[in-house]
N, C-alpha and C. Protein backbone atom coordinates (compact mmCIF):
# COMPACT_ATOMS: atom_id res chain seq x y z
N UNK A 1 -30.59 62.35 121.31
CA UNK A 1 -31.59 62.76 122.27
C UNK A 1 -32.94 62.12 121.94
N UNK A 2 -33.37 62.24 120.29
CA UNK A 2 -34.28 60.95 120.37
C UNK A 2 -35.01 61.65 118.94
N UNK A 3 -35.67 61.20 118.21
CA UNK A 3 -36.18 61.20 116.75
C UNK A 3 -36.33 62.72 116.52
N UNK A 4 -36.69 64.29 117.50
CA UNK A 4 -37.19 65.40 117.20
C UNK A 4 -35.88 65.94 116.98
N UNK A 5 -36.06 66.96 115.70
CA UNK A 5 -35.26 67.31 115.02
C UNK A 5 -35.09 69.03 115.60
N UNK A 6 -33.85 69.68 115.41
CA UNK A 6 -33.59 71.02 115.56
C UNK A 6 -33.27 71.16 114.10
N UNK A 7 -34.16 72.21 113.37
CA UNK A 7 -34.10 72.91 111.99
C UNK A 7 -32.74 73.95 112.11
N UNK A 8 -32.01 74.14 111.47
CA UNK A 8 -30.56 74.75 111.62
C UNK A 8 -30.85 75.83 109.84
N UNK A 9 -31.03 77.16 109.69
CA UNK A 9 -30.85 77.73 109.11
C UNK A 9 -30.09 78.65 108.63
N UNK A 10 -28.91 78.26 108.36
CA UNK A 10 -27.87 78.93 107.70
C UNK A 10 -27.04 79.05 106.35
N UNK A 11 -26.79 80.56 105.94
CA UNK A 11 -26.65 80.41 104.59
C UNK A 11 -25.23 80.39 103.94
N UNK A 12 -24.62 80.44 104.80
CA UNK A 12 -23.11 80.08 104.96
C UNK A 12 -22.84 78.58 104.95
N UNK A 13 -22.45 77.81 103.57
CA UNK A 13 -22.15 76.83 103.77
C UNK A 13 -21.10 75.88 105.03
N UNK A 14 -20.24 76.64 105.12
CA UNK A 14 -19.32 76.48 106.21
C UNK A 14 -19.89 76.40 107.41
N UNK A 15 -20.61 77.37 107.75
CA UNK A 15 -20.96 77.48 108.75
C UNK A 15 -21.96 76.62 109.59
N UNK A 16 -22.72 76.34 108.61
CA UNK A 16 -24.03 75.18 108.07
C UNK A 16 -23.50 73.91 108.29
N UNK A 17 -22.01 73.56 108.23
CA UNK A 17 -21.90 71.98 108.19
C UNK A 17 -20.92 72.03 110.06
N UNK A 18 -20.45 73.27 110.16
CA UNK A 18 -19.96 73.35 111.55
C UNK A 18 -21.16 73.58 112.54
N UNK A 19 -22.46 73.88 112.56
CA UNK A 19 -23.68 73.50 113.46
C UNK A 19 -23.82 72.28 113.42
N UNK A 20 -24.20 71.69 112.08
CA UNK A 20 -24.61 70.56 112.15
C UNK A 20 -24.07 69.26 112.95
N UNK A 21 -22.69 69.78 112.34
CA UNK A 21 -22.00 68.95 113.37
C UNK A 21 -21.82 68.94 114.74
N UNK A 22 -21.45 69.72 115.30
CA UNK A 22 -21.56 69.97 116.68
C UNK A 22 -22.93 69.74 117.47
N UNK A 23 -23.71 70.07 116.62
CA UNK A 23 -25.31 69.13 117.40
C UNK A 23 -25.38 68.10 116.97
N UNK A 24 -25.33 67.31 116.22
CA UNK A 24 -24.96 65.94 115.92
C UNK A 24 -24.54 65.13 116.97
N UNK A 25 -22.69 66.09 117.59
CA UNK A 25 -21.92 65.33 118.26
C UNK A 25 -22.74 65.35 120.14
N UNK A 26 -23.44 66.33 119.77
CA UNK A 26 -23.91 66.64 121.02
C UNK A 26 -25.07 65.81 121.21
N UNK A 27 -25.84 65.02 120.24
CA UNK A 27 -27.10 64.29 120.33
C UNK A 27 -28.42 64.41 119.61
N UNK A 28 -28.18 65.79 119.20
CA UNK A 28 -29.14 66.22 118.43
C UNK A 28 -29.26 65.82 116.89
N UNK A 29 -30.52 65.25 116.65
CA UNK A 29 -30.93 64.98 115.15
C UNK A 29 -31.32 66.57 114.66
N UNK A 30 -30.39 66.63 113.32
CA UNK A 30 -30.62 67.77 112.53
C UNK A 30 -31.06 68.14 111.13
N UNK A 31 -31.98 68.88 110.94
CA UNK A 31 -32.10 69.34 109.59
C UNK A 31 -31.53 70.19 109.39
N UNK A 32 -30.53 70.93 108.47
CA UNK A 32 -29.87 71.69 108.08
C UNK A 32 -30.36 72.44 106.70
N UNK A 33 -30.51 73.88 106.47
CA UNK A 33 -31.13 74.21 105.16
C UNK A 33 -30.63 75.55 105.15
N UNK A 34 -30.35 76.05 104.11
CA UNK A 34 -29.17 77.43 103.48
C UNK A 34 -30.14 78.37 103.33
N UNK A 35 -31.30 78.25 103.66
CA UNK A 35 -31.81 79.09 103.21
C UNK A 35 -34.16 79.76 103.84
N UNK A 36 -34.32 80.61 103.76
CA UNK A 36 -35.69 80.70 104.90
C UNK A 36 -37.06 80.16 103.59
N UNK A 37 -36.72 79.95 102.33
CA UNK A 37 -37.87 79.00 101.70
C UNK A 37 -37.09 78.00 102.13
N UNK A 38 -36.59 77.17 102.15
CA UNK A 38 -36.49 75.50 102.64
C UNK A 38 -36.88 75.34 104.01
N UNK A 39 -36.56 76.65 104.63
CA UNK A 39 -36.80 76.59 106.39
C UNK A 39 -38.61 76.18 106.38
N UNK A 40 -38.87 77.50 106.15
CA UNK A 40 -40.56 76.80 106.08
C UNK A 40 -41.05 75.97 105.36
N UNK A 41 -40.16 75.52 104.23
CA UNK A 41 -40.80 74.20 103.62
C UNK A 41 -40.67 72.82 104.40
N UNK A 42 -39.47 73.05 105.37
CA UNK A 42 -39.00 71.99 106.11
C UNK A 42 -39.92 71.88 107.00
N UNK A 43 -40.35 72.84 107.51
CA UNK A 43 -41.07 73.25 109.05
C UNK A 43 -42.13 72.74 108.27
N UNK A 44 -43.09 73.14 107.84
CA UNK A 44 -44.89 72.78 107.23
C UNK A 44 -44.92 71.92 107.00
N UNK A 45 -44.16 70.99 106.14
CA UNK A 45 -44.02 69.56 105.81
C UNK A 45 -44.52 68.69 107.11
N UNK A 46 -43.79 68.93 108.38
CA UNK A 46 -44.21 68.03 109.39
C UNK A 46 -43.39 68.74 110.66
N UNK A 47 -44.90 69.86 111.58
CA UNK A 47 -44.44 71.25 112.37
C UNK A 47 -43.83 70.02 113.54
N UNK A 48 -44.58 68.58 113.80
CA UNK A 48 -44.27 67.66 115.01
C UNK A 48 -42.98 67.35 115.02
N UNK A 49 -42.06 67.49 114.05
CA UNK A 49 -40.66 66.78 113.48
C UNK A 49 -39.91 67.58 114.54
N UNK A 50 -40.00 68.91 114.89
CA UNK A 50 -39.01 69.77 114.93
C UNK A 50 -38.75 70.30 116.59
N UNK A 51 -38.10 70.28 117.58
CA UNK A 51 -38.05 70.19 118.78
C UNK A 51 -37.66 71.71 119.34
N UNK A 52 -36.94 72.42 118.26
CA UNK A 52 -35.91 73.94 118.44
C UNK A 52 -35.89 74.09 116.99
N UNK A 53 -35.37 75.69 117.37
CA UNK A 53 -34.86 76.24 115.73
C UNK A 53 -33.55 77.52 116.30
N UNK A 54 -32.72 77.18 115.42
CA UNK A 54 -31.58 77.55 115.32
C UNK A 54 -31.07 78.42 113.62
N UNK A 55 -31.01 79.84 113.99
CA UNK A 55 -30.77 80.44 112.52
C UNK A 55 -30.39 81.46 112.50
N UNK A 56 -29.19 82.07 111.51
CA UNK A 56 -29.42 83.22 111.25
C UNK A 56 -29.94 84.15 111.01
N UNK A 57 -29.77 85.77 110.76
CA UNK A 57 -30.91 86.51 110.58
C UNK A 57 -30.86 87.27 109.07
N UNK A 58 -29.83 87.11 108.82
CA UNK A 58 -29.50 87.44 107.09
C UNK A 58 -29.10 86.62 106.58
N UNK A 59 -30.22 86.03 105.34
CA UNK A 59 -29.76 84.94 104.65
C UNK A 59 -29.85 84.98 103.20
N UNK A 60 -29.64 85.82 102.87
CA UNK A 60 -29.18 86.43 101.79
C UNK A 60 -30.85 86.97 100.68
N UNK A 61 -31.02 86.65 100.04
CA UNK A 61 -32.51 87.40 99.37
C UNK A 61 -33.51 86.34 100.07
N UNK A 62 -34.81 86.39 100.24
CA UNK A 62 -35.72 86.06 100.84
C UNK A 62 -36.17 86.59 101.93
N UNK A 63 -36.90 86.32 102.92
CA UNK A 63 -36.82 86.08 104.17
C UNK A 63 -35.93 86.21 105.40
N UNK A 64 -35.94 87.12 106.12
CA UNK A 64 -34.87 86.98 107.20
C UNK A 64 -35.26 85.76 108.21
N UNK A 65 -34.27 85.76 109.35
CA UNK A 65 -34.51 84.63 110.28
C UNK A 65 -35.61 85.37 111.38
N UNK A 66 -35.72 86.57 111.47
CA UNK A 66 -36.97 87.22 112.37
C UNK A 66 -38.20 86.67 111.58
N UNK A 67 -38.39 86.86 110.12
CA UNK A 67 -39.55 86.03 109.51
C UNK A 67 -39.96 84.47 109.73
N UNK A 68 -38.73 84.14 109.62
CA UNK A 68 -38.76 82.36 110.11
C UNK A 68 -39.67 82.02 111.30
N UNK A 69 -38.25 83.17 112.63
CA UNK A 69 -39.36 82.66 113.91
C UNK A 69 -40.19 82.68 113.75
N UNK A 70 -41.59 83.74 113.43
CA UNK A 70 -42.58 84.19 113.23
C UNK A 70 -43.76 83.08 113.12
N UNK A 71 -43.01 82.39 111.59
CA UNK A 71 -43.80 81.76 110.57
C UNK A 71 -43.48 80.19 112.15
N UNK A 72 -42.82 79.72 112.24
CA UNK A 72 -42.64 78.57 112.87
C UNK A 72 -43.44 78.56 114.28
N UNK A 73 -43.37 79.65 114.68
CA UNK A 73 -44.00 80.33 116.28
C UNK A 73 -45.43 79.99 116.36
N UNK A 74 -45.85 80.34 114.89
CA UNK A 74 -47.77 80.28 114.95
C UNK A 74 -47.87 79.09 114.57
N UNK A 75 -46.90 78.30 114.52
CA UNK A 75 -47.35 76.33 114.36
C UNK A 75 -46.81 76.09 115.41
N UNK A 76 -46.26 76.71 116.85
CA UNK A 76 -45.78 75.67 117.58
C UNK A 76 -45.52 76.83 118.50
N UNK A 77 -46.51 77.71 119.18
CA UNK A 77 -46.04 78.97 119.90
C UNK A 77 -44.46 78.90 121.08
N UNK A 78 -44.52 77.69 121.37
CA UNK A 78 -43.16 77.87 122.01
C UNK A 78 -42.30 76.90 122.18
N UNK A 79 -42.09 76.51 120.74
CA UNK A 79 -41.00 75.91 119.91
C UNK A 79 -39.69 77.10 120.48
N UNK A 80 -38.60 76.57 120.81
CA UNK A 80 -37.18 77.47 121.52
C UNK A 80 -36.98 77.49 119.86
N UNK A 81 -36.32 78.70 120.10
CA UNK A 81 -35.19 79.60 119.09
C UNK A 81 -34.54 80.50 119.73
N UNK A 82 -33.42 79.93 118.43
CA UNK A 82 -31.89 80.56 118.99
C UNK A 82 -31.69 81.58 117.75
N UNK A 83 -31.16 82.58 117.68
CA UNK A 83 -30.70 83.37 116.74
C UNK A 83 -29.46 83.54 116.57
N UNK A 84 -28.52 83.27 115.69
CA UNK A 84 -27.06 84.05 115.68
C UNK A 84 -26.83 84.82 114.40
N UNK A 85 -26.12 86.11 114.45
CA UNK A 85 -26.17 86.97 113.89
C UNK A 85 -24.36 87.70 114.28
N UNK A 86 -24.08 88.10 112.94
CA UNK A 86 -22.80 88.95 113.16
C UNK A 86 -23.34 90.24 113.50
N UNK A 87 -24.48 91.01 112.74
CA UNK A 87 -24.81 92.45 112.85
C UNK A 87 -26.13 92.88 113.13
N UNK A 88 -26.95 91.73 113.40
CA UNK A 88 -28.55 92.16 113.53
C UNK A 88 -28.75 92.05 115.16
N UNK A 89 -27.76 91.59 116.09
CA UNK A 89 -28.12 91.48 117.57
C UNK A 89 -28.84 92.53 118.04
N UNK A 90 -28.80 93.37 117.24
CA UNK A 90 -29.47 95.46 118.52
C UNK A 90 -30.49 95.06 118.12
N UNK A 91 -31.14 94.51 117.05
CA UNK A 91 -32.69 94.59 116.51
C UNK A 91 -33.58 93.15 117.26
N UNK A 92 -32.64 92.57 117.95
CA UNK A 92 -33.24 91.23 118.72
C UNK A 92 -34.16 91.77 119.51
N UNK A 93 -34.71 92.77 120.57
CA UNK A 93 -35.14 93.04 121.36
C UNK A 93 -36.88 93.41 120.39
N UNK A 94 -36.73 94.48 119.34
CA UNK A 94 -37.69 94.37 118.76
C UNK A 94 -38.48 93.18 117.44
N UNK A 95 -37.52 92.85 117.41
CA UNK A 95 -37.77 91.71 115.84
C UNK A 95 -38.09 90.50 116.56
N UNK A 96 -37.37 89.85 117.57
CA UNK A 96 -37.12 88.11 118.21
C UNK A 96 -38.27 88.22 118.87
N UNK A 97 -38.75 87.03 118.43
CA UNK A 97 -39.80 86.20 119.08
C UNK A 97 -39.97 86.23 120.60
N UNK A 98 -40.48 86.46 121.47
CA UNK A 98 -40.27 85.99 122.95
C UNK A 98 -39.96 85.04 123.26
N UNK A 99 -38.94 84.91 124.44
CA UNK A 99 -38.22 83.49 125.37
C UNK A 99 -37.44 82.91 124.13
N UNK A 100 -37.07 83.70 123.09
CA UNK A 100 -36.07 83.49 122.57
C UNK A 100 -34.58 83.67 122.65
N UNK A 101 -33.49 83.34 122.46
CA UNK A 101 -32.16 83.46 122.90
C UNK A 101 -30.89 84.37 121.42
N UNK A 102 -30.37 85.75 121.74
CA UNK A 102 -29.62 85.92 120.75
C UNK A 102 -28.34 85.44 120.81
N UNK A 103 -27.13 84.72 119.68
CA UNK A 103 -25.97 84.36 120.25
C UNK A 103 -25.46 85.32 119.18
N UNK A 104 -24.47 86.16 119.30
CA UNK A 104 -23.64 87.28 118.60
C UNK A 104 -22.31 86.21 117.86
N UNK A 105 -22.20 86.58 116.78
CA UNK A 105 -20.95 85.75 115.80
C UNK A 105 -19.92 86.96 115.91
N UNK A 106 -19.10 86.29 115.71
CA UNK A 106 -18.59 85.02 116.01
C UNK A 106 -18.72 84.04 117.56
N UNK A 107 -19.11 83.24 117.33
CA UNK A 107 -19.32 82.48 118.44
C UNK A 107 -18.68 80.89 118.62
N UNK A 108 -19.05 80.33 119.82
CA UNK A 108 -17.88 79.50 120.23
C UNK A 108 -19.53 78.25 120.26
N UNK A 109 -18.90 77.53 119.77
CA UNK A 109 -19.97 76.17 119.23
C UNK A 109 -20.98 75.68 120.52
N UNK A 110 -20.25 75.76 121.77
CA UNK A 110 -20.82 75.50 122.88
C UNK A 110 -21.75 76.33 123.28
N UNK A 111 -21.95 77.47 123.47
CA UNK A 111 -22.23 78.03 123.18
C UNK A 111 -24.00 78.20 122.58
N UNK A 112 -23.79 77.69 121.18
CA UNK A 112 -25.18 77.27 120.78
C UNK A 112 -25.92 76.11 121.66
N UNK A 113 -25.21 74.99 121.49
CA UNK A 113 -25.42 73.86 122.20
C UNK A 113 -26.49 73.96 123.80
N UNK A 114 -25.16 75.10 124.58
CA UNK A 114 -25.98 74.98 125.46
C UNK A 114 -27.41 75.56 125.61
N UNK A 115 -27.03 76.70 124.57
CA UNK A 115 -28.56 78.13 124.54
C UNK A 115 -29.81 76.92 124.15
N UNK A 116 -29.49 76.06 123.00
CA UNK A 116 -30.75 75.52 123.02
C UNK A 116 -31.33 74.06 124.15
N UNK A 117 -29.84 73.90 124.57
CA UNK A 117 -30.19 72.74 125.41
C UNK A 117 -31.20 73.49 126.67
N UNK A 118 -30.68 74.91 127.22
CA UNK A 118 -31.15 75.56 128.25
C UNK A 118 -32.94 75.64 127.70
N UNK A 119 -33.13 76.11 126.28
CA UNK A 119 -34.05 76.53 126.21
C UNK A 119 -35.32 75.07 125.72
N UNK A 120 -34.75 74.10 125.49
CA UNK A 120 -35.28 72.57 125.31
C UNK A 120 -35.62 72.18 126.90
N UNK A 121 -35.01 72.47 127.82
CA UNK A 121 -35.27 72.17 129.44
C UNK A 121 -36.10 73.02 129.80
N UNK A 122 -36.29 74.01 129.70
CA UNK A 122 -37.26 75.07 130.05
C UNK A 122 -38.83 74.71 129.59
N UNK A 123 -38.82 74.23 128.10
CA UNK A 123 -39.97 73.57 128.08
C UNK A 123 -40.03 72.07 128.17
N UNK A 124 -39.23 71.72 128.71
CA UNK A 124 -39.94 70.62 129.15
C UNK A 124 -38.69 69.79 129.89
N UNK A 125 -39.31 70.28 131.29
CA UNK A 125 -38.97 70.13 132.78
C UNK A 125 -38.92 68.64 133.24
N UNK A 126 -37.56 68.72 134.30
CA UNK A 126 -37.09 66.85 134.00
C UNK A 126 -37.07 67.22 135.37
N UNK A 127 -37.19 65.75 136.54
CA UNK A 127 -37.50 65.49 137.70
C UNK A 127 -36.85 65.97 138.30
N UNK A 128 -35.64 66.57 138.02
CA UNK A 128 -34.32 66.90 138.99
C UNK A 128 -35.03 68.58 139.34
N UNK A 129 -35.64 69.02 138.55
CA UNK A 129 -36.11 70.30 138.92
C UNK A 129 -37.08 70.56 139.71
N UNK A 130 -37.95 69.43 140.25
CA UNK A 130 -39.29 69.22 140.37
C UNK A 130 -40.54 69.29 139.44
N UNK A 131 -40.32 68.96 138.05
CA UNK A 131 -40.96 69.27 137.10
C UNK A 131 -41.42 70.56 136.99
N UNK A 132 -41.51 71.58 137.49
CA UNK A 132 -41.36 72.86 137.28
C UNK A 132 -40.46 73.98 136.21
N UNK A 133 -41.38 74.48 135.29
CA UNK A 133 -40.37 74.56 134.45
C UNK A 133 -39.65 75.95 134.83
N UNK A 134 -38.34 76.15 134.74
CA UNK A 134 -37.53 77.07 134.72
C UNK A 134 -37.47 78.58 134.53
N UNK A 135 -37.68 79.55 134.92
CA UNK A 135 -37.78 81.04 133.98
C UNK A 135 -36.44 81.88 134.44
């Protein structure tokens, strides 16, 4: 899709190399990181790099992925995020960022793909729509 990166935070190794891939195959340049200190170390390093964010919400000691959005949100207020979660989905409504997207795990790869492709078009509106962006 072109040099901007989607940050992928997951602490499940497995799981971590099955995103990656599937946005990969889909076009997307990815950073991949196990964990929410590498997430914001990834993110601060360079906030312009990063196009979406894609993460779990329990990632084992640190930081949850509701902290992530947070921290990434006030460098880039509407940077898209996607959340997937086996057990934190009920708390999306109060914890998730706004015009953010929850996907419930187990989930089907497409799935992600499209939540952030939907939410990458929304901000930023292509001629077929009338440049108007989407809600």
């Amino acid at each position: 899709m072109s040099d901007i990166a989607i940050l992928v935070v997951e602490d499940e190794p497995l799981i971590l190399l099955d995103l990656e891939t599937a946005l990969q195959e889909a076009g997307f340049l990815v950073v991949g990181v196990p964990n929410a200190e590498a997430a914001v170390e990834a993110f601060d390093e360079d906030p312009s790099k990063f196009a979406g964010r894609l993460t779990d919400i329990r990632l084992g000691s640190g930081e949850s992925g509701w902290e992530i959005a947070r921290h990434v949100r006030r460098g880039n207020s509407s940077l898209p995020v996607v959340y997937i979660s086996g057990d934190s989905a009920d708390l999306w409504g109060s914890e998730g960022v706004p015009d953010s997207v929850m996907i419930v795990k187990p989930f089907f790869l497409p799935q992600i793909i499209t939540a952030l492709s939907t939410l990458l078009n929304q901000q930023h509106p292509t001629a077929a729509n009338g440049g108007e962006p989407s809600h």
